[in-house]
PDB file of N, CA and C in Angstrom:
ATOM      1  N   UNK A   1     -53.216 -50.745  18.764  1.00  0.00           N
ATOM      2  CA  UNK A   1     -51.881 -51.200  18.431  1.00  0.00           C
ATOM      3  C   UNK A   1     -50.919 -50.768  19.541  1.00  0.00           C
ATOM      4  N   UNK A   2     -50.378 -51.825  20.029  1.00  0.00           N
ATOM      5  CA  UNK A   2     -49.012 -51.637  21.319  1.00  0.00           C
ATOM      6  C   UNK A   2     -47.735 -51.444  20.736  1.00  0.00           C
ATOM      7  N   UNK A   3     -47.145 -50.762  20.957  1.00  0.00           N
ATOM      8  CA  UNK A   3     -45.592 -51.105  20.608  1.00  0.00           C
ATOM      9  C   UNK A   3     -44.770 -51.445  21.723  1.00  0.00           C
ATOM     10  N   UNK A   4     -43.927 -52.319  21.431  1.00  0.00           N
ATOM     11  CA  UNK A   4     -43.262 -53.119  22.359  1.00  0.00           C
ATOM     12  C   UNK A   4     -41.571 -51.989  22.740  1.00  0.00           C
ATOM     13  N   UNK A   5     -42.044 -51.144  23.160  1.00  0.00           N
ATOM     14  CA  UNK A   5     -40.599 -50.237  23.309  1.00  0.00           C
ATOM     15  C   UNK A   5     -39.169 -50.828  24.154  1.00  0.00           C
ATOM     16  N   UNK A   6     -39.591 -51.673  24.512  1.00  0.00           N
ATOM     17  CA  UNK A   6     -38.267 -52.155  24.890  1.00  0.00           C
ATOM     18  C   UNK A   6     -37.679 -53.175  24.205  1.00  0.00           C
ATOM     19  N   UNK A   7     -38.348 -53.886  23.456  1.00  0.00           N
ATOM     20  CA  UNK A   7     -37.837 -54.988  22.021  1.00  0.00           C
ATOM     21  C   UNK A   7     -37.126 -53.933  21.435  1.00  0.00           C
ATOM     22  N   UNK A   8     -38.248 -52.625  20.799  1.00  0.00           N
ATOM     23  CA  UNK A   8     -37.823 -51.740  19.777  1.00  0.00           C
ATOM     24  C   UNK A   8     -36.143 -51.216  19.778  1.00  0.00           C
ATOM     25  N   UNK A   9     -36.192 -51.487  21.522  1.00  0.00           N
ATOM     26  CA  UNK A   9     -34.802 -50.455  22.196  1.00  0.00           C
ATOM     27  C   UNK A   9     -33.615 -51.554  21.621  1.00  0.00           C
ATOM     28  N   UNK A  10     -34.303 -53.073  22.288  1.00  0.00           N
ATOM     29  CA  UNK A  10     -33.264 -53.650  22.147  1.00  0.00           C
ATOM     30  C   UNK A  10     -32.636 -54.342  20.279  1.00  0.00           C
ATOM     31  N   UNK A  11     -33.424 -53.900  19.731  1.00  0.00           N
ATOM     32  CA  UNK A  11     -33.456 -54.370  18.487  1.00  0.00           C
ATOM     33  C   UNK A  11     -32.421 -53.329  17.660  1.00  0.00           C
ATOM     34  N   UNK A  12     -32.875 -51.658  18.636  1.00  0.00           N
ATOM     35  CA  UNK A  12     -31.625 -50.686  17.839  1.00  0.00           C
ATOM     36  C   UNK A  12     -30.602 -50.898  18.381  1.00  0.00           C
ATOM     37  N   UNK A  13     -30.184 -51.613  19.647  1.00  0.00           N
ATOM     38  CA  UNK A  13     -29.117 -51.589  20.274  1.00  0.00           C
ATOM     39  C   UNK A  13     -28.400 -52.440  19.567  1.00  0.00           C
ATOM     40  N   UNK A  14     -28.895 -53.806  19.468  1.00  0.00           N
ATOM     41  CA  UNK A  14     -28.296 -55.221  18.697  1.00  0.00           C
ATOM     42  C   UNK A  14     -27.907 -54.300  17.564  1.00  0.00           C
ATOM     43  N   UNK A  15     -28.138 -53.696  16.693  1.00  0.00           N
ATOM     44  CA  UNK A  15     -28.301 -53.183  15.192  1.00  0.00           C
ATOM     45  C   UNK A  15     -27.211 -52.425  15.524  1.00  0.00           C
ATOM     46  N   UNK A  16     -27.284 -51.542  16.097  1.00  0.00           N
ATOM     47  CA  UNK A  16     -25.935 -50.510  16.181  1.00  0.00           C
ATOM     48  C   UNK A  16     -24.770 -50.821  16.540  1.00  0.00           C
ATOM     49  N   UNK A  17     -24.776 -51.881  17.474  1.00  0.00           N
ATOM     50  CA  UNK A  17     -23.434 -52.452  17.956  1.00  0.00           C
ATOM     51  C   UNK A  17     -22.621 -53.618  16.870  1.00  0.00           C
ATOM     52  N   UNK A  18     -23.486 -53.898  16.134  1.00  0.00           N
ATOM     53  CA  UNK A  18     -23.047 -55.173  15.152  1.00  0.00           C
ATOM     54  C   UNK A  18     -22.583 -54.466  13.914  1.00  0.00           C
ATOM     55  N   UNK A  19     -23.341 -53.233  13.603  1.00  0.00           N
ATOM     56  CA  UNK A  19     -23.236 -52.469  12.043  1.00  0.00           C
ATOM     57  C   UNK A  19     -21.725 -51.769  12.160  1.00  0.00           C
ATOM     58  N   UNK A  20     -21.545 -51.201  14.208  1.00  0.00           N
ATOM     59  CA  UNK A  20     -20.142 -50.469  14.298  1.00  0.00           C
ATOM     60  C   UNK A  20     -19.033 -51.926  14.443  1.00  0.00           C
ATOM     61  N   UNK A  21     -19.088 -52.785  14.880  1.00  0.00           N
ATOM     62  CA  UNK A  21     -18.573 -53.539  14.905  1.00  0.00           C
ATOM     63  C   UNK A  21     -17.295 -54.179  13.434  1.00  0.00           C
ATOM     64  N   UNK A  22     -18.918 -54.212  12.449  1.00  0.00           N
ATOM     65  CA  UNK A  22     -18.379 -54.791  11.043  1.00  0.00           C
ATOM     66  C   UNK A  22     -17.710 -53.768  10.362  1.00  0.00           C
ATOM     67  N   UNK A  23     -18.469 -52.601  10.453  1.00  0.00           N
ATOM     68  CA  UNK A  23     -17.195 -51.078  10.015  1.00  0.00           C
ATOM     69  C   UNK A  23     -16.002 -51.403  10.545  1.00  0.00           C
ATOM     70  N   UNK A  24     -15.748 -51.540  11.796  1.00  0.00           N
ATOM     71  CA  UNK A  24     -14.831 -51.438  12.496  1.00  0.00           C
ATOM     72  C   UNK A  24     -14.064 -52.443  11.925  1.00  0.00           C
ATOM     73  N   UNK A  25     -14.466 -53.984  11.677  1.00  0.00           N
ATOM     74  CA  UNK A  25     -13.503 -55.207  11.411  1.00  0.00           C
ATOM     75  C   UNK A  25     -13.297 -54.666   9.691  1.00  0.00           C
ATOM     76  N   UNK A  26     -13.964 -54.550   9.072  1.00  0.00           N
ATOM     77  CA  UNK A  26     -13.349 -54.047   7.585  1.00  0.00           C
ATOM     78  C   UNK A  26     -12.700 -52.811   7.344  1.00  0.00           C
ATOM     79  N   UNK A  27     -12.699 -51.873   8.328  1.00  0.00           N
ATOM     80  CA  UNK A  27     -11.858 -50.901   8.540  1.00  0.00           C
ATOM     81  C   UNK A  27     -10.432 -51.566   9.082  1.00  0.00           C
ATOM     82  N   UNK A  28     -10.399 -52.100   9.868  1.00  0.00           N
ATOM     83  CA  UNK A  28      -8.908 -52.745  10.446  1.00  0.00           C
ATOM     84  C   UNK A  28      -8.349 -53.623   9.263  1.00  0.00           C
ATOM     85  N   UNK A  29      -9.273 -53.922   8.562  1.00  0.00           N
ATOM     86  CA  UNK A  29      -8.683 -54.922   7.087  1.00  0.00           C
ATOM     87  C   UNK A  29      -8.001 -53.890   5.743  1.00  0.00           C
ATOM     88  N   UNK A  30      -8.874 -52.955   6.034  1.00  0.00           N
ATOM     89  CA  UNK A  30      -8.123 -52.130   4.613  1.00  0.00           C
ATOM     90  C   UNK A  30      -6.574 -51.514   5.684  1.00  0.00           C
ATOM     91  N   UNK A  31      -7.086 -51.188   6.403  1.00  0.00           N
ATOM     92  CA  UNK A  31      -5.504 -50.830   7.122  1.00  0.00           C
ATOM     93  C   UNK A  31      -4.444 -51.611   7.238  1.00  0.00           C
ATOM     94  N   UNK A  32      -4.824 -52.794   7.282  1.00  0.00           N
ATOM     95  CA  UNK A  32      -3.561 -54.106   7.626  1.00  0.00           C
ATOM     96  C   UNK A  32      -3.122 -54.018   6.102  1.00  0.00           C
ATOM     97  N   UNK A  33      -4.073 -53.686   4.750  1.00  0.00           N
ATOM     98  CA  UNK A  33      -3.927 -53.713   3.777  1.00  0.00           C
ATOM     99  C   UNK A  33      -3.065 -53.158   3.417  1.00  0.00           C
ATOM    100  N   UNK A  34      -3.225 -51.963   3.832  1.00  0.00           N
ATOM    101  CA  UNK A  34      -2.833 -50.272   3.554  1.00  0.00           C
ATOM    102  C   UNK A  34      -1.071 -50.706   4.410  1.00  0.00           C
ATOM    103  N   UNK A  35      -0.874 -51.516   5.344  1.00  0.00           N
ATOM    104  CA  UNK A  35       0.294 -51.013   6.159  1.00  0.00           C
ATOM    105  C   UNK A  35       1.203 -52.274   5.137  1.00  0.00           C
ATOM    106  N   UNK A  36       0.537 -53.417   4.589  1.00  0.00           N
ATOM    107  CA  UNK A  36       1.074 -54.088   3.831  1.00  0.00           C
ATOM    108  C   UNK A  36       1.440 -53.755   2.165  1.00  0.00           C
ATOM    109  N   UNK A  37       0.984 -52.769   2.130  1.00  0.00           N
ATOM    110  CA  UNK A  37       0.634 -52.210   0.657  1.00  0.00           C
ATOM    111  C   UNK A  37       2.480 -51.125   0.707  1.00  0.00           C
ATOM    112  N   UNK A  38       2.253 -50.201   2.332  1.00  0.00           N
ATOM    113  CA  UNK A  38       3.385 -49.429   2.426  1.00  0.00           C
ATOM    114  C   UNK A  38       4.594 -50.126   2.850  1.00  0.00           C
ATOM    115  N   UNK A  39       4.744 -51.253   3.416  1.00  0.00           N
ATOM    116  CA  UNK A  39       5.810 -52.067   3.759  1.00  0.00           C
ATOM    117  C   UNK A  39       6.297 -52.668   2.541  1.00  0.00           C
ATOM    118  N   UNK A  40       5.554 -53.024   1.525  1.00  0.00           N
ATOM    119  CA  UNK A  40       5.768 -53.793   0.335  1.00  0.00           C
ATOM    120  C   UNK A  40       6.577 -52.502  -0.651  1.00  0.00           C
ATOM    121  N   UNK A  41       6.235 -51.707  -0.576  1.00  0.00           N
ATOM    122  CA  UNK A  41       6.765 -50.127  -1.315  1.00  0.00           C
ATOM    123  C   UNK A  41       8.084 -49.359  -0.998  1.00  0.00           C
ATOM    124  N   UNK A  42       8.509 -49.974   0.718  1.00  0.00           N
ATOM    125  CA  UNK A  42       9.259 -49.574   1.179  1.00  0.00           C
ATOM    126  C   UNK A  42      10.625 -50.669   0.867  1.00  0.00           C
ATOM    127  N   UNK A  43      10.461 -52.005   0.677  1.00  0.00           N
ATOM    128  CA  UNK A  43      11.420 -53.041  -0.087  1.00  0.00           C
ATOM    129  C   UNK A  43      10.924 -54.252   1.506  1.00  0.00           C
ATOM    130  N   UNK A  44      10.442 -54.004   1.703  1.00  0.00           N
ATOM    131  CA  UNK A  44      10.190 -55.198   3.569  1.00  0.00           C
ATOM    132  C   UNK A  44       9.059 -55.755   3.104  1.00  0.00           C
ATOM    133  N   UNK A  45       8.475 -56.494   3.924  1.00  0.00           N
ATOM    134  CA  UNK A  45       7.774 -57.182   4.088  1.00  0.00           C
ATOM    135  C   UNK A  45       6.800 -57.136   5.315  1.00  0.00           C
ATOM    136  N   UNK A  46       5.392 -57.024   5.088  1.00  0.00           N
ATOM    137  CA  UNK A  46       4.737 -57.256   6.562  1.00  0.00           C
ATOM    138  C   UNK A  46       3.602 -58.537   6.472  1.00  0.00           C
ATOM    139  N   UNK A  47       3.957 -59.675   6.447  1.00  0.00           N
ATOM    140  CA  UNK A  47       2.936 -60.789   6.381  1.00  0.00           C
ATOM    141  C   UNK A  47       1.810 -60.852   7.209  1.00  0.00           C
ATOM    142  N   UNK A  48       2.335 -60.232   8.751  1.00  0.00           N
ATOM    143  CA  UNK A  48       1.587 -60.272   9.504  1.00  0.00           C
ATOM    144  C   UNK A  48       0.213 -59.254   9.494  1.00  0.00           C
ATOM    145  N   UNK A  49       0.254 -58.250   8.688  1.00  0.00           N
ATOM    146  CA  UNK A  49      -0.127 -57.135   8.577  1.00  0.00           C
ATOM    147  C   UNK A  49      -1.036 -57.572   7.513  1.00  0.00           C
ATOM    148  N   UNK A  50      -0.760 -58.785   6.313  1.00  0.00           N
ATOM    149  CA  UNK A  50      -1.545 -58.995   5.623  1.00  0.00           C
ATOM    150  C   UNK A  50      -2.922 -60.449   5.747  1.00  0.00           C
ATOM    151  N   UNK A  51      -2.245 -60.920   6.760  1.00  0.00           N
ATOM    152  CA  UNK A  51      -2.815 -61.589   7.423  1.00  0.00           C
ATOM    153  C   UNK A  51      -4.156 -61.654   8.589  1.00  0.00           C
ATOM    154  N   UNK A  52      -3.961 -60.496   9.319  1.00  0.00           N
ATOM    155  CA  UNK A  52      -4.381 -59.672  10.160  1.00  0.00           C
ATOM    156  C   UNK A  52      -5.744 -59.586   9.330  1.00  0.00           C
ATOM    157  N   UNK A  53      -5.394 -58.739   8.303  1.00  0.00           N
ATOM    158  CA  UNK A  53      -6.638 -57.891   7.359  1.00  0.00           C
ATOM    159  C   UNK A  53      -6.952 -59.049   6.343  1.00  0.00           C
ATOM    160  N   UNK A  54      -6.476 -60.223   6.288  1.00  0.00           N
ATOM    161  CA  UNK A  54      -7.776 -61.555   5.499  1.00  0.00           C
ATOM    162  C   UNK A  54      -8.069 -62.019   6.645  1.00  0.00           C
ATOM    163  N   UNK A  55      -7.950 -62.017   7.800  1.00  0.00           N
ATOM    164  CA  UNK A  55      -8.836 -62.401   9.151  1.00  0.00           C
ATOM    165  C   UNK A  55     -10.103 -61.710   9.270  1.00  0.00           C
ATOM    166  N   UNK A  56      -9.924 -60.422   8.868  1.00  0.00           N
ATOM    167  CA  UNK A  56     -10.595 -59.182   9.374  1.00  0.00           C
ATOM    168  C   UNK A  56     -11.634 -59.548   8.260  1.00  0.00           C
ATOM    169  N   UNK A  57     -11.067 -59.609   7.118  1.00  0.00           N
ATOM    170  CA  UNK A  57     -12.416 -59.675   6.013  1.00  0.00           C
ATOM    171  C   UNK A  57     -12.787 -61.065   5.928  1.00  0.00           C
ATOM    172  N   UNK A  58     -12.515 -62.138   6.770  1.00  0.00           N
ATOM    173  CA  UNK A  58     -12.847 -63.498   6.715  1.00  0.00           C
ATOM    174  C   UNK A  58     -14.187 -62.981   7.728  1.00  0.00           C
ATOM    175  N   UNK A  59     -13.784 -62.929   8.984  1.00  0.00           N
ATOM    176  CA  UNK A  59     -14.486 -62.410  10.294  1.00  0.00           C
ATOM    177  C   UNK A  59     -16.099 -61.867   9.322  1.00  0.00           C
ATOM    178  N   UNK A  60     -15.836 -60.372   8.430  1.00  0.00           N
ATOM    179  CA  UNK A  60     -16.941 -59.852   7.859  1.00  0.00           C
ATOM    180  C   UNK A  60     -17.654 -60.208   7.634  1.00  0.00           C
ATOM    181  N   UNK A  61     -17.090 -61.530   6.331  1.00  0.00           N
ATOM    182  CA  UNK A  61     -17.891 -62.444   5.514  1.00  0.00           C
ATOM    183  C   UNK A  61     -18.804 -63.406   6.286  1.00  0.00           C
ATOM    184  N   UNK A  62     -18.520 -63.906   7.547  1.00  0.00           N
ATOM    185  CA  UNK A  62     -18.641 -64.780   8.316  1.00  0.00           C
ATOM    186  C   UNK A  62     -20.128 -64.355   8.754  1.00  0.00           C
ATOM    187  N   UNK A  63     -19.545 -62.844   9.323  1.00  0.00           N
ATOM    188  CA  UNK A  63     -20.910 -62.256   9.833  1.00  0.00           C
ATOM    189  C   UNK A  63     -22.375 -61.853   9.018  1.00  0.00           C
ATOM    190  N   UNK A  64     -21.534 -61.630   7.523  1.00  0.00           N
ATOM    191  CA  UNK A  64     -23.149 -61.137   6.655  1.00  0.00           C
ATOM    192  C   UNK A  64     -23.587 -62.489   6.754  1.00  0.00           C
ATOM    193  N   UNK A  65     -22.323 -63.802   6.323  1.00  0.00           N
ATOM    194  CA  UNK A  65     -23.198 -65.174   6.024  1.00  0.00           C
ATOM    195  C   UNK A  65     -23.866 -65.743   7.003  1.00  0.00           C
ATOM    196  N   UNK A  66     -23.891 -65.481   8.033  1.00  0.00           N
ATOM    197  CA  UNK A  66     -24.568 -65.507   9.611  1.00  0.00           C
ATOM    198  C   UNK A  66     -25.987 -64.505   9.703  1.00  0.00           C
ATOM    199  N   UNK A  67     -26.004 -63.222   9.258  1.00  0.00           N
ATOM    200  CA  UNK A  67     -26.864 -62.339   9.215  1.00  0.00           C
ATOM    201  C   UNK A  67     -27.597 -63.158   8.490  1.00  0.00           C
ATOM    202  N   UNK A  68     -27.492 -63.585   7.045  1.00  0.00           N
ATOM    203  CA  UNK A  68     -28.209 -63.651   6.067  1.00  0.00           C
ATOM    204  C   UNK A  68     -28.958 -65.514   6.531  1.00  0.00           C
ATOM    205  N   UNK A  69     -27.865 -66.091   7.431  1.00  0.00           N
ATOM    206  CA  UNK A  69     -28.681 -67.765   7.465  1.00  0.00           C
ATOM    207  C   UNK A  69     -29.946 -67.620   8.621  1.00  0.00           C
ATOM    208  N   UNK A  70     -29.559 -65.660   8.898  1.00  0.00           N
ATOM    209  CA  UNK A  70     -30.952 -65.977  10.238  1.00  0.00           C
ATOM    210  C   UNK A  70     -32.254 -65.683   9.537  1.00  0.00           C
ATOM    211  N   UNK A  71     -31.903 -64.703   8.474  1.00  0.00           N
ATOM    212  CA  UNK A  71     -33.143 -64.075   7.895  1.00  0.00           C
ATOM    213  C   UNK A  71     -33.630 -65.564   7.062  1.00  0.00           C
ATOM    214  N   UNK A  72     -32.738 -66.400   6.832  1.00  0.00           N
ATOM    215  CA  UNK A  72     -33.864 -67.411   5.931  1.00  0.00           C
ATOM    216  C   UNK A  72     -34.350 -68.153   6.665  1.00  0.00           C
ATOM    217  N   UNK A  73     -33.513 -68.756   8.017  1.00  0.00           N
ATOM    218  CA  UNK A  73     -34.046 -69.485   8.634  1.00  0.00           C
ATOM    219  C   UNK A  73     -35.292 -69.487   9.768  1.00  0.00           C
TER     220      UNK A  73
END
């Protein structure tokens, strides 16, 4: 049995960069949340802020439904 160590490499690389990636875009979504949540509390308004963060969790969704059309296909 061979193992292919440089697939292996590139397979954790793809994996790690996509998993920090999607943290990263649903992290920037609860924050746009969070800054729209405190602007709304304060008597203002931040649309842009709420906007931002349904991009961010559009973007997410986009990516599991992308993850998930490779594994079937």
């Amino acid at each position: 049995m061979n193992i292919d160590w440089a697939a292996l490499g590139t397979v954790f690389g793809v994996s790690l960069v996509a998993t920090v990636a999607l943290v990263g875009l649903f992290t920037l979504g609860i924050v746009g949340l969070s800054k729209q949540t405190a602007a709304a509390a304060s008597g203002g308004s931040a649309p842009a802020a709420r906007t931002g963060a349904y991009a961010c969790f559009a973007l997410c969704a986009a990516a599991v439904a992308y993850g998930i059309f490779l594994i079937v296909a």
